[in-house]
C-alpha atoms as a PDB file:
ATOM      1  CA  UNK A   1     105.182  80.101 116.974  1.00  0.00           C
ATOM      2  CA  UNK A   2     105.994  83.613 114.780  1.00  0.00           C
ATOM      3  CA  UNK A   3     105.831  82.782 111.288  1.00  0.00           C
ATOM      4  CA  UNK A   4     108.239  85.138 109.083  1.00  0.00           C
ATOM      5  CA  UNK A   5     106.740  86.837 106.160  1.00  0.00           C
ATOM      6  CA  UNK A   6     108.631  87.584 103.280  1.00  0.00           C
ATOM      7  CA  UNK A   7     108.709  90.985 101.273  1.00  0.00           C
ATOM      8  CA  UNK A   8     107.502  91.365  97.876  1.00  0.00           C
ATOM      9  CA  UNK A   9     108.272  94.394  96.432  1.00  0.00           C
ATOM     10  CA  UNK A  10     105.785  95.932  93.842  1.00  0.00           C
ATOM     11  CA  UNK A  11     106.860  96.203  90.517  1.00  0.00           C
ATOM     12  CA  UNK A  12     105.242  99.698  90.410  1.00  0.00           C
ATOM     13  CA  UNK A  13     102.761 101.821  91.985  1.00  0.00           C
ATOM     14  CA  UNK A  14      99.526  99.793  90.784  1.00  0.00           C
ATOM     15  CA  UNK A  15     100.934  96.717  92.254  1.00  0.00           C
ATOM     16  CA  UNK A  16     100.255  97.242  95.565  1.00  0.00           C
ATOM     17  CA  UNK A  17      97.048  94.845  96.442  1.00  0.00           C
ATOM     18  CA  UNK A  18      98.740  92.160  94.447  1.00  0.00           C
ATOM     19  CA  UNK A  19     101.565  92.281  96.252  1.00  0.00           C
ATOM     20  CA  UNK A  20      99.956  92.398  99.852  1.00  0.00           C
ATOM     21  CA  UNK A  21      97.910  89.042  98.255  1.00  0.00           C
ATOM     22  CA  UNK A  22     101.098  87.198  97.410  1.00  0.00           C
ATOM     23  CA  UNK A  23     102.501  88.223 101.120  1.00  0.00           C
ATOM     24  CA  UNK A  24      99.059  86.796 102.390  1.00  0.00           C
ATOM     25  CA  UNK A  25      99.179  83.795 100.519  1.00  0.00           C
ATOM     26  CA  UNK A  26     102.717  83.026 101.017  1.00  0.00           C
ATOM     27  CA  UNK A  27     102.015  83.566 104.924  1.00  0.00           C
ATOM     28  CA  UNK A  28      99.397  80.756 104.486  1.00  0.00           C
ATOM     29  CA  UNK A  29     101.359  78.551 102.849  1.00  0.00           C
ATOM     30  CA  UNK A  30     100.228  78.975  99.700  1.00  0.00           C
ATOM     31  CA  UNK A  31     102.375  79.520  96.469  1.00  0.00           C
ATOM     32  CA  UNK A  32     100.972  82.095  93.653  1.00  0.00           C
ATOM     33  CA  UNK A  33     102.056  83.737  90.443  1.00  0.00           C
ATOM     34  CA  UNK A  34     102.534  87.480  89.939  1.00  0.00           C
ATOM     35  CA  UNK A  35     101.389  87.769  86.665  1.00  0.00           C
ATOM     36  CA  UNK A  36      97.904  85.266  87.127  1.00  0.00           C
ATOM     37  CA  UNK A  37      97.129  87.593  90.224  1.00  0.00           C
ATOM     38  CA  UNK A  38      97.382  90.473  87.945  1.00  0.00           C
ATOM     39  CA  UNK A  39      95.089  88.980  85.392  1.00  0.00           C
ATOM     40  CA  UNK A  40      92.587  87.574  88.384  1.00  0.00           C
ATOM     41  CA  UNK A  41      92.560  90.758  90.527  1.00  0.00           C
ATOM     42  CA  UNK A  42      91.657  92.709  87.001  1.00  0.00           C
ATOM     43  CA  UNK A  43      94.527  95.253  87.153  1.00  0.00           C
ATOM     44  CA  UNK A  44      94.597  98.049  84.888  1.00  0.00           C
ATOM     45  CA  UNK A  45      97.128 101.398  84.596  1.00  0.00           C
ATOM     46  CA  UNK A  46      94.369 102.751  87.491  1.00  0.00           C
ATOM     47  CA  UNK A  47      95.313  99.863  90.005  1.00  0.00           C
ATOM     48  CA  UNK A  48      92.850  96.997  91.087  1.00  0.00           C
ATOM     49  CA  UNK A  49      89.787  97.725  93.332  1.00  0.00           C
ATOM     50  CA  UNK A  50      89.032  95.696  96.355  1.00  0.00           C
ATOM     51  CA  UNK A  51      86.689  93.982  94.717  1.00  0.00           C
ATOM     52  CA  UNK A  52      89.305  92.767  91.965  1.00  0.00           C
ATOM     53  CA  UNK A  53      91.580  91.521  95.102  1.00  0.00           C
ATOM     54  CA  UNK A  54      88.871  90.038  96.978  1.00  0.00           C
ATOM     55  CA  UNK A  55      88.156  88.031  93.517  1.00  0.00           C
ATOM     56  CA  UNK A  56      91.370  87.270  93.241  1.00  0.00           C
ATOM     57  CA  UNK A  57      92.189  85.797  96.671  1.00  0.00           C
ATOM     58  CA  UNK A  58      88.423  83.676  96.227  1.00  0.00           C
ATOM     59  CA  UNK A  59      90.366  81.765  93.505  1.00  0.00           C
ATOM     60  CA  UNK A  60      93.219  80.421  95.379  1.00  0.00           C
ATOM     61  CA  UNK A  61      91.507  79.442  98.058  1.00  0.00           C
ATOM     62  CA  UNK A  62      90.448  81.974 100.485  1.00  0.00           C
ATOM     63  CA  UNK A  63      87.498  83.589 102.197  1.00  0.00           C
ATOM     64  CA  UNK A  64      86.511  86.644 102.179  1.00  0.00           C
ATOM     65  CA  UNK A  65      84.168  89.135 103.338  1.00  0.00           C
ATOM     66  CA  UNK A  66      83.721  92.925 102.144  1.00  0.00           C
ATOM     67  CA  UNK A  67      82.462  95.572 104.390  1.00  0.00           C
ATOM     68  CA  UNK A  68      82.634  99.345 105.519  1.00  0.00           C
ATOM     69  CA  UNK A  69      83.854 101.052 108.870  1.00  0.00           C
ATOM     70  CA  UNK A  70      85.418 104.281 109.820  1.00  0.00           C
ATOM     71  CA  UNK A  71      88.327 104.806 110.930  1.00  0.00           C
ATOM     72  CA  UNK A  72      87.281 105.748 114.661  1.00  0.00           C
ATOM     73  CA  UNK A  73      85.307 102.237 114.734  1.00  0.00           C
ATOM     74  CA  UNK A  74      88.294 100.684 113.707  1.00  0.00           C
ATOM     75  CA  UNK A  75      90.901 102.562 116.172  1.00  0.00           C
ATOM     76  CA  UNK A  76      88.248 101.812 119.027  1.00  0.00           C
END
């Protein structure tokens, strides 16, 4: 079974992470707000770091695990 995902457009360049999140979440079911994933994921006029998204996807409910790879390890 394909599951559609739906598009959520950024509100501007900074909002990039939260809006992959709430594409994630919504994939999985699970309903979020813009503006409380903005204040959870720590955005500022420089963007959010992984980190802040990582923290951010923690409190609603997921998993996850940080960790680093080039991009020939990942291609392979």
């Amino acid at each position: 079974m394909i599951k559609n995902i739906s598009f959520e457009q950024q509100r501007d360049t900074m909002d990039c992470g939260v809006s992959c999140l709430i594409m994630t979440a919504g994939y999985y079911g699970k309903s979020t707000d813009r503006d409380r994933l903005r204040l959870l994921s720590d955005l500022s006029k420089d963007g959010v770091s992984l980190l802040g998204i990582s923290k951010a996807a923690e409190k609603i409910g997921f998993k996850t695990i940080g960790g680093r790879l080039s991009f020939d390890t990942l291609t392979s």
